[in-house]
Protein backbone atom coordinates (compact mmCIF):
# COMPACT_ATOMS: atom_id res chain seq x y z
CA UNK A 1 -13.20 -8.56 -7.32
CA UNK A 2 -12.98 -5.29 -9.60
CA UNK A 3 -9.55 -4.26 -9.99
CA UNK A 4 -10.83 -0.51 -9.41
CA UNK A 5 -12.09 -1.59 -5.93
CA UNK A 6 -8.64 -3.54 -5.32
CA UNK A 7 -6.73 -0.69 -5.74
CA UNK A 8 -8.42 1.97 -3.88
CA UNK A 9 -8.63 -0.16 -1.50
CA UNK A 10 -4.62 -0.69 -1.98
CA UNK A 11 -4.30 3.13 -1.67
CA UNK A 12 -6.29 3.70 1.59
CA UNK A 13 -4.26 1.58 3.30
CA UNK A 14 -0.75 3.01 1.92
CA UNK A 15 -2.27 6.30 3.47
CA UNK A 16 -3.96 5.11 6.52
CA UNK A 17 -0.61 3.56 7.26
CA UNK A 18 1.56 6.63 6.32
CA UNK A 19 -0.35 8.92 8.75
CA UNK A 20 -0.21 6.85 11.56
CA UNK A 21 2.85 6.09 11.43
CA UNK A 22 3.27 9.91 11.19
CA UNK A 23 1.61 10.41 14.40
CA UNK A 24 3.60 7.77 16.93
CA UNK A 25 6.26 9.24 18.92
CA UNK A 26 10.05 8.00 18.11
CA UNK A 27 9.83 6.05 21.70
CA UNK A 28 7.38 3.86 20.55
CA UNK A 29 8.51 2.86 17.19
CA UNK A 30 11.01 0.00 18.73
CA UNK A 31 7.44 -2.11 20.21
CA UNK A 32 5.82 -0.52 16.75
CA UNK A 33 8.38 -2.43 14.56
CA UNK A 34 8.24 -5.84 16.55
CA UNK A 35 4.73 -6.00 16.43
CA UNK A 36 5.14 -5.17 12.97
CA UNK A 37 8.26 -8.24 12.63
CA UNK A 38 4.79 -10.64 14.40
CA UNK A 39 2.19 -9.67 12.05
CA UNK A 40 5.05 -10.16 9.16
CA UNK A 41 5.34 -14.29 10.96
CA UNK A 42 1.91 -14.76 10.27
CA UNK A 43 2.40 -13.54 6.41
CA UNK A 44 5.21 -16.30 6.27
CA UNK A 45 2.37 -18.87 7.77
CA UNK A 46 0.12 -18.30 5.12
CA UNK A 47 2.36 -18.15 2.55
CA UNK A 48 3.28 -21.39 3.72
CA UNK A 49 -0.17 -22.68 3.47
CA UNK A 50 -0.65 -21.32 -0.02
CA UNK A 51 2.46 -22.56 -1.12
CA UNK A 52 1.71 -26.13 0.17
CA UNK A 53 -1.80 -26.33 -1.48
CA UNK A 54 -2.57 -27.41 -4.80
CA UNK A 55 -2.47 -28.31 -8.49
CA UNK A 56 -1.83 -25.12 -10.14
CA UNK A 57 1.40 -24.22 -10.97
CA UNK A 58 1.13 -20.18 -10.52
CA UNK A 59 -0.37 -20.45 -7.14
CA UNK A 60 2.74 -22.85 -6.16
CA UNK A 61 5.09 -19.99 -7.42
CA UNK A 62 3.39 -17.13 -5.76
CA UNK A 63 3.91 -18.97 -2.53
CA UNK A 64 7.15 -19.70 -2.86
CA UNK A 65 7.89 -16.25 -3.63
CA UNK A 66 5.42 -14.85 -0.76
CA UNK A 67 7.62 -17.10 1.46
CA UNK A 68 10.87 -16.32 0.75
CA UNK A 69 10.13 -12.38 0.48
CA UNK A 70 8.40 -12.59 3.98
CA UNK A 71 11.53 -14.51 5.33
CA UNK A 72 13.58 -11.86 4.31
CA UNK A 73 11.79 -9.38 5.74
CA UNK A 74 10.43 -11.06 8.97
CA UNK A 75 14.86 -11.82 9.69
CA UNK A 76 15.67 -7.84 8.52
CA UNK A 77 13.08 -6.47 10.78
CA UNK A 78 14.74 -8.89 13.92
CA UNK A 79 18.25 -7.62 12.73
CA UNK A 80 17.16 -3.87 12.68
CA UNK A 81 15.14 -4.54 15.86
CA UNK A 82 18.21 -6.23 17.57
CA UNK A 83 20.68 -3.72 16.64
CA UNK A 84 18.12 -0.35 18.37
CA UNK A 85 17.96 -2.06 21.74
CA UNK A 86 21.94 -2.61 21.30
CA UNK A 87 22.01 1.20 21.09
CA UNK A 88 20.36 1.85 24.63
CA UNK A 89 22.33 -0.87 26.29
CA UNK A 90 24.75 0.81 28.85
CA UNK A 91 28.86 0.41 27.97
CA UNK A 92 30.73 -1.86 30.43
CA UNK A 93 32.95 1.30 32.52
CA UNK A 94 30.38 3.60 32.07
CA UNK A 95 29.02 5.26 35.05
């Protein structure tokens, strides 16, 4: 594919995502973020699958690298995830 393409392609989505993320009201973004955390599982699957294939070298390292960055951030968005619905959990001896 033309690197041109690629990258415009690479730009309407860093805008389409930046405006709707714009637009969703701050009580949604706690089910925003864990379907967010899902569709980051399925980037760890296939970086899996890339990882395990094949006889070239580079591919081997992108996938280890693809997995290990989407591990990170599949655990970080659990975490962050975890510790909102901590905040809206009631205090023991509060009314």
């Amino acid at each position: 594919m033309d690197i041109v393409f690629l990258t415009f392609i690479l730009m309407l989505a860093i805008f389409l995502g930046f405006e709707l993320i714009n637009k969703v009201p701050a009580t949604l973004h706690t089910p925003l973020m864990s379907g967010a955390n899902a569709i980051s599982g399925i980037t760890v699957v296939g970086a899996i699958s890339l990882a395990g294939t094949g006889e070239q070298d580079l591919a081997n390292w992108l996938g280890a690298a693809a997995v290990a960055l989407a591990t990170i951030n599949v655990v970080g968005g659990y975490m962050v995830t975890d510790r909102m619905l901590a905040m809206f959990k009631k205090k023991e001896g509060s009314h």
